[in-house]
Each structure stands twice: as structure tokens, then as C-alpha cells.
C-alpha atoms as a PDB file:
ATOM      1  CA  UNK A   1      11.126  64.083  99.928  1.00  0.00           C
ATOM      2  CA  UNK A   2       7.688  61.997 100.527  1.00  0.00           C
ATOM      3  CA  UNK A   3       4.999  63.316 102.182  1.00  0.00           C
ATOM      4  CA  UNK A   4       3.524  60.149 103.561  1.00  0.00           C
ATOM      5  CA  UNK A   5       4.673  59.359 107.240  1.00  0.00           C
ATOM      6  CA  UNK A   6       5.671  55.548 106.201  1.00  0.00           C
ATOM      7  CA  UNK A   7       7.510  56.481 103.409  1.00  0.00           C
ATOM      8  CA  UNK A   8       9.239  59.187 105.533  1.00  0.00           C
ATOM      9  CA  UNK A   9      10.267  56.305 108.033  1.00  0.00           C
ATOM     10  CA  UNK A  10      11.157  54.260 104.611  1.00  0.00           C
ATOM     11  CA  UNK A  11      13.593  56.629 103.517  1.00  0.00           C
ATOM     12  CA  UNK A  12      15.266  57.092 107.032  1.00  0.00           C
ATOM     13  CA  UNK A  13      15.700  52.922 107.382  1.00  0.00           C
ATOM     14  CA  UNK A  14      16.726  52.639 103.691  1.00  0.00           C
ATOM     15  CA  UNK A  15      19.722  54.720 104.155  1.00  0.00           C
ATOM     16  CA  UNK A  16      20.965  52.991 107.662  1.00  0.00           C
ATOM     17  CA  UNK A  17      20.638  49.676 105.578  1.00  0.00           C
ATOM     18  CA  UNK A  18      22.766  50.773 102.517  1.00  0.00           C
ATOM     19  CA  UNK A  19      25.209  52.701 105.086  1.00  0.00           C
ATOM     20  CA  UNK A  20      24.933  49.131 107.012  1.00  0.00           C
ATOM     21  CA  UNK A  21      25.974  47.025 103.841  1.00  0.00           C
ATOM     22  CA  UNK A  22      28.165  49.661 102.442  1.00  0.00           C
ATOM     23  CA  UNK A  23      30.519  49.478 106.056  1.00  0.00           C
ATOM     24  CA  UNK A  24      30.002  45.419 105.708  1.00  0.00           C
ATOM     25  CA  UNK A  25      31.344  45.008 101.869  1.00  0.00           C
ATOM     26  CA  UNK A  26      34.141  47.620 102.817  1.00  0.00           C
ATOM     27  CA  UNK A  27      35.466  45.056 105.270  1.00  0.00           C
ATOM     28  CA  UNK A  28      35.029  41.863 103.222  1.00  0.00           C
ATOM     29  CA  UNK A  29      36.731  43.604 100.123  1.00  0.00           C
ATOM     30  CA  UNK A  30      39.413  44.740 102.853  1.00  0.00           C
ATOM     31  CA  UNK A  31      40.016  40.687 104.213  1.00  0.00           C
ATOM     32  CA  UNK A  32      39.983  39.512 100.732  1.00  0.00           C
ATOM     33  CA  UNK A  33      42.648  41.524  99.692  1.00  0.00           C
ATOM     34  CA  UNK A  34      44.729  40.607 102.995  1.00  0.00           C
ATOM     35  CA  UNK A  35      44.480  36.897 101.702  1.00  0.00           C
ATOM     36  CA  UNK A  36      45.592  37.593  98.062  1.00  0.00           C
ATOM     37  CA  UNK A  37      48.957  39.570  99.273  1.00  0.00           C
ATOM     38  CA  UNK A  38      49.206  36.345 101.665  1.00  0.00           C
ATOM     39  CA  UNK A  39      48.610  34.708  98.792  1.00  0.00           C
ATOM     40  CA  UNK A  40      50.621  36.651  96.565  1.00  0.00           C
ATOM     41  CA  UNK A  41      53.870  37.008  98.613  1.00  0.00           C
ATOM     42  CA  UNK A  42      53.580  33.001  99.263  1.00  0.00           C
ATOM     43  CA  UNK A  43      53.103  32.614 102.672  1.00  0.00           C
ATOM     44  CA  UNK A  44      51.013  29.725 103.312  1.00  0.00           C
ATOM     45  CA  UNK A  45      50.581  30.214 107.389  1.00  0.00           C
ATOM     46  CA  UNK A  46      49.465  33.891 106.811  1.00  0.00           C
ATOM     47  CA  UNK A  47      47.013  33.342 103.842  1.00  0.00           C
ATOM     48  CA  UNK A  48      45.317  30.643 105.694  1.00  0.00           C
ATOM     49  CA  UNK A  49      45.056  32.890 109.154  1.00  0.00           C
ATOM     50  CA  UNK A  50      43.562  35.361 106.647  1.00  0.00           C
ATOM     51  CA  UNK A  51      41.432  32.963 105.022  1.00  0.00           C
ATOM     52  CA  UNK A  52      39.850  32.411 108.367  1.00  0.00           C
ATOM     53  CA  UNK A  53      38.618  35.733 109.225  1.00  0.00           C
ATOM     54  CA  UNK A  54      37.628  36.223 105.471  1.00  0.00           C
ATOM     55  CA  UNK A  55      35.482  32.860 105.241  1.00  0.00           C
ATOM     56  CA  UNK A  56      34.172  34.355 108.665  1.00  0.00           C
ATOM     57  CA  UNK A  57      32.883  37.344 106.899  1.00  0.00           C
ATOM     58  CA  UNK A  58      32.046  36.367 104.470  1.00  0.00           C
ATOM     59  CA  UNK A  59      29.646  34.066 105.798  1.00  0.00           C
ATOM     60  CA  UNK A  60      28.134  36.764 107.599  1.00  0.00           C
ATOM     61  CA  UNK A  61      27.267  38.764 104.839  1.00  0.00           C
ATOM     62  CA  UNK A  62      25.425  35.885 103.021  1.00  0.00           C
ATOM     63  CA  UNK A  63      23.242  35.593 106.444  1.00  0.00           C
ATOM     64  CA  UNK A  64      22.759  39.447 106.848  1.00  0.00           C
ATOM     65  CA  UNK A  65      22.017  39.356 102.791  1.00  0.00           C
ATOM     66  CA  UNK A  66      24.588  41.870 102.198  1.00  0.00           C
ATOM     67  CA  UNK A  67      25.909  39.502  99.165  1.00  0.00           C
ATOM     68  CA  UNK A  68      24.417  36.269  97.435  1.00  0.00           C
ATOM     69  CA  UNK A  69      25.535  33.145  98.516  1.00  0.00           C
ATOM     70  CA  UNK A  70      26.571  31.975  95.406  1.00  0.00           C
ATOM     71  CA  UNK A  71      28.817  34.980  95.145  1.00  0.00           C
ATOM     72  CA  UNK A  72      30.064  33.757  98.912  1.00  0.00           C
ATOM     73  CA  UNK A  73      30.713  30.306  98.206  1.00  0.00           C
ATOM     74  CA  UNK A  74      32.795  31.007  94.523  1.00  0.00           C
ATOM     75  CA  UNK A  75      35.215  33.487  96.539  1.00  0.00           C
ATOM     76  CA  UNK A  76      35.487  31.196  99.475  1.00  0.00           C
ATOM     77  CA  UNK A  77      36.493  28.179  96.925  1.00  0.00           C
ATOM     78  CA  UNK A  78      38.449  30.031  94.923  1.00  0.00           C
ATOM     79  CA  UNK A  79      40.724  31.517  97.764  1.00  0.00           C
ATOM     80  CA  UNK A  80      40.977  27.680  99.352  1.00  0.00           C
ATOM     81  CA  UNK A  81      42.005  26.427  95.466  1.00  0.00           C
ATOM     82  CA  UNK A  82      44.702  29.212  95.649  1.00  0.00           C
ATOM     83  CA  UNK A  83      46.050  28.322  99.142  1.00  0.00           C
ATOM     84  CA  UNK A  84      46.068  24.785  98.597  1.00  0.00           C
ATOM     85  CA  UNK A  85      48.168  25.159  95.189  1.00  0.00           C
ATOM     86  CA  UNK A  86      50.665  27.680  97.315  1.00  0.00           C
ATOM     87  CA  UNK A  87      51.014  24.808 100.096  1.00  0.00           C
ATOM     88  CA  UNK A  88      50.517  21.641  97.295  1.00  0.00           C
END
């Protein structure tokens, strides 16, 4: 534990950050995998309702820098190139 008071504070907002982005990843892992059983079980109207609210968070986690937005933009394409084969 530091003995300096700013590293003290450091330590306390370092762990409600990685608590913050740990909760935030837990619920974009948890809509990602609601779109690829969508996905999986072919049903085009539920995969895309899914895709929504995943694109949604998705996007918020690039802008809260919880996850690169590279990393944002391949799983948002790659989930549209799915959906668009299932309804093609």
C-alpha cells in the first residue's frame, strides 16, 4: 500500500475504473452472444433486434475507452456480414 496521499487516491480510482470496465465488457460479451444464438438458431428478426442493442454497446465502450475501436468496428462488421448471409 503507498504511502503518498495521491497515490493513495490513485489506487482507490484505479480499482472503480477496472470494476467500471470489468461490469461494461461483461455486458457486451453478454449481447454478443445473444446475437450469435440469433444468429445461430437462424432467426433473422431476432439477430437483428440483438444486433441493435449490441452495436449500441458496443459503441459505448469505444467512447468510454473500455475497448479499441478497431476491435468495435471488426465485431460490429462481422455480426452485420453474418446477418445479412442468414437473411441473403
Amino acid at each position: 500500500m503507498p504511502n503518498i496521499k495521491q497515490q493513495i487516491k490513485r489506487v482507490k480510482t484505479n480499482e472503480k475504473a477496472r470494476q467500471r470496465n470489468a461490469h461494461f465488457k461483461s455486458m457486451v460479451r453478454t449481447q454478443l452472444k445473444k446475437v450469435r444464438v440469433a444468429i445461430d438458431a437462424k432467426d433473422v428478426a431476432l439477430a437483428e433486434a440483438e444486433y441493435k442493442k449490441a452495436v449500441s454497446l458496443l459503441d459505448k465502450a469505444a467512447g468510454r475507452g473500455v475497448f479499441h475501436r478497431n476491435k468495435v468496428a471488426r465485431h460490429k462488421s462481422e455480426l452485420a456480414r453474418q446477418i445479412n448471409e442468414l437473411s441473403a
